[in-house]
Every structure is written in structure tokens, then in C-alpha cells.
N, C-alpha and C. Protein backbone atom coordinates (compact mmCIF):
# COMPACT_ATOMS: atom_id res chain seq x y z
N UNK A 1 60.05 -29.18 36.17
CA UNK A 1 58.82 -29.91 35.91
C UNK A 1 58.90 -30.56 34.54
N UNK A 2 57.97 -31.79 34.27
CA UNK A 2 57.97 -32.41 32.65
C UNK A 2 57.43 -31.54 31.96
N UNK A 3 56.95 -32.14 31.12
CA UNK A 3 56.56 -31.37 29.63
C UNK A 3 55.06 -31.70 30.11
N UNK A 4 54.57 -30.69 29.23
CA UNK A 4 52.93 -30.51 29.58
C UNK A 4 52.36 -30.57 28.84
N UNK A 5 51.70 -31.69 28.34
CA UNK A 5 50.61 -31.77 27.08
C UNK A 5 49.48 -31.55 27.63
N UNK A 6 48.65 -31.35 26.68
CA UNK A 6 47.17 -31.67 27.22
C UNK A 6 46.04 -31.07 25.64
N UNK A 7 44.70 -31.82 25.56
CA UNK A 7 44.02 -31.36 24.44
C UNK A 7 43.26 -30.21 24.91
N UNK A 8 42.56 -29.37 24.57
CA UNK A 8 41.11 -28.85 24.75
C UNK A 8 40.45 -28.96 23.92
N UNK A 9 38.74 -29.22 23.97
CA UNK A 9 38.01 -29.37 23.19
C UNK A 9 37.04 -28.53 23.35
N UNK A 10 36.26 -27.64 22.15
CA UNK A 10 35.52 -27.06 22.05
C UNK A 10 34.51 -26.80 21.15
N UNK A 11 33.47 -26.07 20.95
CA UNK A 11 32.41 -26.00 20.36
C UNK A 11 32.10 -24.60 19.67
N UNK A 12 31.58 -24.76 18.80
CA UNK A 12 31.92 -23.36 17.85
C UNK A 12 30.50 -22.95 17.73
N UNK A 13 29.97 -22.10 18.08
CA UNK A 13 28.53 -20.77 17.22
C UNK A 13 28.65 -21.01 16.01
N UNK A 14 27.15 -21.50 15.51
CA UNK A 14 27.31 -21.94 13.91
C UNK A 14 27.63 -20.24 13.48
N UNK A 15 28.01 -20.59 12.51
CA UNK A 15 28.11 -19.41 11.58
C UNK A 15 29.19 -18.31 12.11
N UNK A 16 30.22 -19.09 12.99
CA UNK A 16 31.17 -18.11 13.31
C UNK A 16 32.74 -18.84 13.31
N UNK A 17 32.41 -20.49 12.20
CA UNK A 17 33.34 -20.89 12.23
C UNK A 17 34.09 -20.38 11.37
N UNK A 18 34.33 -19.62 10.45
CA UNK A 18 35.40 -18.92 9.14
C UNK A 18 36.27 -18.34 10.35
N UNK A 19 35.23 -17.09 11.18
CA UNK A 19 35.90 -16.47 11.88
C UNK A 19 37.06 -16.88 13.16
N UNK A 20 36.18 -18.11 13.92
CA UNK A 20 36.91 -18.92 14.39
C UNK A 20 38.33 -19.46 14.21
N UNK A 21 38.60 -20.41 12.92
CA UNK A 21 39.49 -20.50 11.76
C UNK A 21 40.64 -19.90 11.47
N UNK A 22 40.38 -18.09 11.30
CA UNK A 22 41.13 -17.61 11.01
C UNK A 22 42.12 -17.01 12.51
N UNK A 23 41.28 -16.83 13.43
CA UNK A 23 42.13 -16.83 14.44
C UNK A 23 42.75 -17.74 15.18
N UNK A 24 42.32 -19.41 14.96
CA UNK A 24 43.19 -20.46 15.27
C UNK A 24 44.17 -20.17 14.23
N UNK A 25 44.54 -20.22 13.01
CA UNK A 25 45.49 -20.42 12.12
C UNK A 25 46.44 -19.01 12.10
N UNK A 26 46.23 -18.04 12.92
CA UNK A 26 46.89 -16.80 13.31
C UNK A 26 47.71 -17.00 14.22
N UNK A 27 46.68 -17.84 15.97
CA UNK A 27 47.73 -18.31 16.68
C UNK A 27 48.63 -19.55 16.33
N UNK A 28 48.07 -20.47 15.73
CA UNK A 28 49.44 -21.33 15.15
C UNK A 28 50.57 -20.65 14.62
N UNK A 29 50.39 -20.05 13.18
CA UNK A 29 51.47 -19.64 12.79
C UNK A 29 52.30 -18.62 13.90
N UNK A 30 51.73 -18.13 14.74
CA UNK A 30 52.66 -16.95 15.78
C UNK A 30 53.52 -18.21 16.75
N UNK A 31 52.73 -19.51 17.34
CA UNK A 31 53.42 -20.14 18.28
C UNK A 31 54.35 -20.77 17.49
N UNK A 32 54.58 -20.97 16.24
CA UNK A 32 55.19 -21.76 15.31
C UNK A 32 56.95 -21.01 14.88
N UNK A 33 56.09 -19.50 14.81
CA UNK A 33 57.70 -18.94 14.32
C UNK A 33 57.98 -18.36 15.68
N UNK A 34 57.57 -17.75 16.68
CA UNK A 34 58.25 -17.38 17.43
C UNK A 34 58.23 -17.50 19.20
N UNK A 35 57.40 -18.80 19.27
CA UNK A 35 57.78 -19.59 21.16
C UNK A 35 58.58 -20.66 20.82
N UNK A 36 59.97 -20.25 21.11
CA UNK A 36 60.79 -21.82 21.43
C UNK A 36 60.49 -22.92 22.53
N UNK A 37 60.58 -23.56 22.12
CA UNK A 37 60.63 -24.86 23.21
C UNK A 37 58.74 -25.30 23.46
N UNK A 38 58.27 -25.11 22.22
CA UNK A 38 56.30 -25.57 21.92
C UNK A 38 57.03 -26.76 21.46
N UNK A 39 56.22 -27.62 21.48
CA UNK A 39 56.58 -29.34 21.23
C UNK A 39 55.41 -29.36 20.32
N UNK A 40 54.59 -29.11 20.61
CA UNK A 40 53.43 -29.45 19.18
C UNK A 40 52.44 -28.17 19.72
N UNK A 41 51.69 -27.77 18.40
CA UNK A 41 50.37 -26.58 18.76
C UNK A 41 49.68 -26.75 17.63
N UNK A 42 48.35 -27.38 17.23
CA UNK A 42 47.80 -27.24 16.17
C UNK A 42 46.11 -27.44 16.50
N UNK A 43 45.51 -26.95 15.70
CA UNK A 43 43.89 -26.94 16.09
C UNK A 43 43.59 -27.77 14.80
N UNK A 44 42.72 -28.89 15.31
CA UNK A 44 42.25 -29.28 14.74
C UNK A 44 40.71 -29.52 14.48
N UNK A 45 39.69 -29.78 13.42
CA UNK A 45 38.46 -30.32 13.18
C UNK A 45 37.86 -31.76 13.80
N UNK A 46 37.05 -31.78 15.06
CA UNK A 46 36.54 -33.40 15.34
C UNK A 46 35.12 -33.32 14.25
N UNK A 47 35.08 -34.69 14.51
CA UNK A 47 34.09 -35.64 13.26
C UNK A 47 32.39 -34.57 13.97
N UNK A 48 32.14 -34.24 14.80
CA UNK A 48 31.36 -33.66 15.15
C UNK A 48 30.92 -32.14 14.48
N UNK A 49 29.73 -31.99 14.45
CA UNK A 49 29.25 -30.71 14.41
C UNK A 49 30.02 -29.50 14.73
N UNK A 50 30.27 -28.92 14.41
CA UNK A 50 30.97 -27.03 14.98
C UNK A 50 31.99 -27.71 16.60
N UNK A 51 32.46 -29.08 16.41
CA UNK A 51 33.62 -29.27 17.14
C UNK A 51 34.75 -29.14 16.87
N UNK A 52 35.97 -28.86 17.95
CA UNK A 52 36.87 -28.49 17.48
C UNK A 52 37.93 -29.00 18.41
N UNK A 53 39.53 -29.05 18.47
CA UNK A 53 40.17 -29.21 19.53
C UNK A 53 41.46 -28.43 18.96
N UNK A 54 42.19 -28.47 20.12
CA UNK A 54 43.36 -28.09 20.18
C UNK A 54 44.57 -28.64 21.29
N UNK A 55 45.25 -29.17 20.59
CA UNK A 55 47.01 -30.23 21.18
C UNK A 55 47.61 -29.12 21.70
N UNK A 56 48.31 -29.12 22.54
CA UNK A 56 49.40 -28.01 22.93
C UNK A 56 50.01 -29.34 24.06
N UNK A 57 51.67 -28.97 23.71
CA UNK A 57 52.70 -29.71 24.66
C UNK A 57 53.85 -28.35 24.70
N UNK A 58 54.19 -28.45 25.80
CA UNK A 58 55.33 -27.47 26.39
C UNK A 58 56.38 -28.16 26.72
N UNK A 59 57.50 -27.88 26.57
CA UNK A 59 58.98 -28.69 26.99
C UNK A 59 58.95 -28.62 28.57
N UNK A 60 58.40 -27.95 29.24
CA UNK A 60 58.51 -27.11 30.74
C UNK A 60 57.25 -26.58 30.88
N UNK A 61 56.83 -26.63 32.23
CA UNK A 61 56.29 -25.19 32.82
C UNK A 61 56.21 -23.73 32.42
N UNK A 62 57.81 -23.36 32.58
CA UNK A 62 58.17 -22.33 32.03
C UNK A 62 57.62 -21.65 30.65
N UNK A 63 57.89 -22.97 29.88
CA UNK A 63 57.31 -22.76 28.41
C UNK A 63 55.68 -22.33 28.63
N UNK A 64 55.15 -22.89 28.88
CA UNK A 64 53.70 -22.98 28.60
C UNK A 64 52.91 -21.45 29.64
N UNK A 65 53.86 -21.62 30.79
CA UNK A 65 53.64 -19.82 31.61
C UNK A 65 53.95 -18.35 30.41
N UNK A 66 55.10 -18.78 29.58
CA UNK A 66 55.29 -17.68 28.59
C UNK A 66 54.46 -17.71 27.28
N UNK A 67 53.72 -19.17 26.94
CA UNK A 67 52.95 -19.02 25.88
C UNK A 67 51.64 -18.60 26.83
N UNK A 68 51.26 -18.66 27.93
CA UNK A 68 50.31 -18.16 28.43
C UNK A 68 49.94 -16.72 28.48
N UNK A 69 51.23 -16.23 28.73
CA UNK A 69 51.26 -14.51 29.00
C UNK A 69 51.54 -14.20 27.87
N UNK A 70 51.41 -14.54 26.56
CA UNK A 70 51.80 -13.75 25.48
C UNK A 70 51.21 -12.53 24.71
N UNK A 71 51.59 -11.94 24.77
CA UNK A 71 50.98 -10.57 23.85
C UNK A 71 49.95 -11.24 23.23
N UNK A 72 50.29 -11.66 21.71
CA UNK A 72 49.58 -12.86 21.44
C UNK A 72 48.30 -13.47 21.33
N UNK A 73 48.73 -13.90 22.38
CA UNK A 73 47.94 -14.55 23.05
C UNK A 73 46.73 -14.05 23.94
N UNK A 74 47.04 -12.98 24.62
CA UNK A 74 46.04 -12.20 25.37
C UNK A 74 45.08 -11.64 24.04
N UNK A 75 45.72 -10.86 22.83
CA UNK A 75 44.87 -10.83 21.82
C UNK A 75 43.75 -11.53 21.37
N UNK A 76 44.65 -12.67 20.71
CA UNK A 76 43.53 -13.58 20.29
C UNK A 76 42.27 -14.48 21.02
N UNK A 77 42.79 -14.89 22.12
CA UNK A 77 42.39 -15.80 23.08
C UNK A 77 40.22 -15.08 23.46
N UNK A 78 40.37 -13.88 23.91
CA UNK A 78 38.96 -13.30 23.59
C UNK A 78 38.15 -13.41 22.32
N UNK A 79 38.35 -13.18 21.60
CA UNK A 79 38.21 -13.08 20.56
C UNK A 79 37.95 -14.88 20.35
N UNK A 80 38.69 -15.73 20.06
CA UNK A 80 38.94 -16.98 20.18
C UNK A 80 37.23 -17.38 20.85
N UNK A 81 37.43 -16.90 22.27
CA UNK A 81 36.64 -17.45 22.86
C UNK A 81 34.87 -17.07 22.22
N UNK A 82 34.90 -15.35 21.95
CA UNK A 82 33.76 -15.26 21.77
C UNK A 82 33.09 -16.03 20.64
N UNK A 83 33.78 -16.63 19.92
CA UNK A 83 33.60 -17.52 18.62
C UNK A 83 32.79 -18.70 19.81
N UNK A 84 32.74 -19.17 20.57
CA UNK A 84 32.51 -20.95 21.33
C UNK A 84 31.10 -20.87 21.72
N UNK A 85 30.59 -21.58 22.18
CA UNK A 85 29.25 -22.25 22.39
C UNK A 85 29.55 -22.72 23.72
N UNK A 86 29.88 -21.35 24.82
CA UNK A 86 30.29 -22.41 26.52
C UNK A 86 31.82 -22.08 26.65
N UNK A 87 32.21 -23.14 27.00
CA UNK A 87 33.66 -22.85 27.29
C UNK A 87 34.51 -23.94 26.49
N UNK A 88 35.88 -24.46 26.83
CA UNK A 88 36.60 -25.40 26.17
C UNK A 88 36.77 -26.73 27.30
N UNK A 89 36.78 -27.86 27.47
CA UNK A 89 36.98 -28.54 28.18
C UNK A 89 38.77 -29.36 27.80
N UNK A 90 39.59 -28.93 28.94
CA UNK A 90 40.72 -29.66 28.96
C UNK A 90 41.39 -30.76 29.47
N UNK A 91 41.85 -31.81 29.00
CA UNK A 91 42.48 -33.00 28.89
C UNK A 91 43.86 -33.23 29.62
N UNK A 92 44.38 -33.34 30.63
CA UNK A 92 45.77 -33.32 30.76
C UNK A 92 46.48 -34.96 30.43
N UNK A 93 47.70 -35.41 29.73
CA UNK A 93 48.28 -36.14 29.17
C UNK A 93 49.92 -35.83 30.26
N UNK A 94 50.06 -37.12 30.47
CA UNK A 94 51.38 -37.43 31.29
C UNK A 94 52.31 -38.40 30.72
N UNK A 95 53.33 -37.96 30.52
CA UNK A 95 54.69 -38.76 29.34
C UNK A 95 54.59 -40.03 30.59
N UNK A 96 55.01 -40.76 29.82
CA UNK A 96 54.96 -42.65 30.73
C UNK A 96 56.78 -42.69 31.55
């Protein structure tokens, strides 16, 4: 299969963005030093209120099934979530 980009966008509980923050910048640095074959992973700030997003591209399938199941990942990802206002809405992106 291609590579799998896609954004999600989400919405943050005022007053739980520090907390928020620190567990996006936990999972970056973990997908950063140790999933090979991540093509990009970074969370970023939209111009909006307590909005937020996050880029993720996988070289493969494969890739993105093992950043899925990650130790990791199962950690933070709750936690992650209880920080949001709803859920995240995702974007899928297809190489030309």
C-alpha cells in the first residue's frame, strides 16, 4: 500500500491545554526517536480558539498499524483524548 498521510483536527477543554501540550510533545518526541519509517508527526496550534491539529504520514500501512498498536501510544492516546471537547475529526491526503 502507499504512504498514508492524513491531518486530525481537534478541540481542547479550556483550561486543559498545558496538560494537553505536554502529552502531544511526549508523543512526538517518542514517534521521533523510536518508529522508523514516520514521514512526518507533529501537533500543531490552528489560528482558532483551544484548536489544534495533528499531520501524521506513514511510509506503509504497516507503519502506521505499528504506530497504532504502540505501547505508547495506547498510553497517551486516553489521556490525549480526555484533554478534547468531542472527538478529533480526520482528513485523509493521497500522494498525486
Amino acid at each position: 500500500m502507499a504512504r498514508i498521510t492524513f491531518i486530525a483536527r481537534m478541540t481542547v477543554k479550556p483550561g486543559r491545554e498545558a496538560e494537553f501540550l505536554g502529552y502531544c510533545r511526549k508523543l512526538e518526541e517518542h514517534v521521533r526517536a523510536h518508529e522508523e519509517g514516520v514521514l512526518a508527526y507533529a501537533f500543531y496550534r490552528l489560528r482558532e480558539p483551544n484548536r489544534y491539529a495533528v499531520i501524521e504520514s506513514f511510509k506503509d500501512e504497516a507503519t502506521e498499524h505499528r504506530h497504532m498498536s504502540s505501547a505508547v501510544l495506547a498510553e497517551l492516546a486516553p489521556k490525549i483524548s480526555g484533554c478534547l471537547d468531542g472527538t478529533w475529526e480526520r482528513e485523509y491526503f493521497d500522494p498525486l
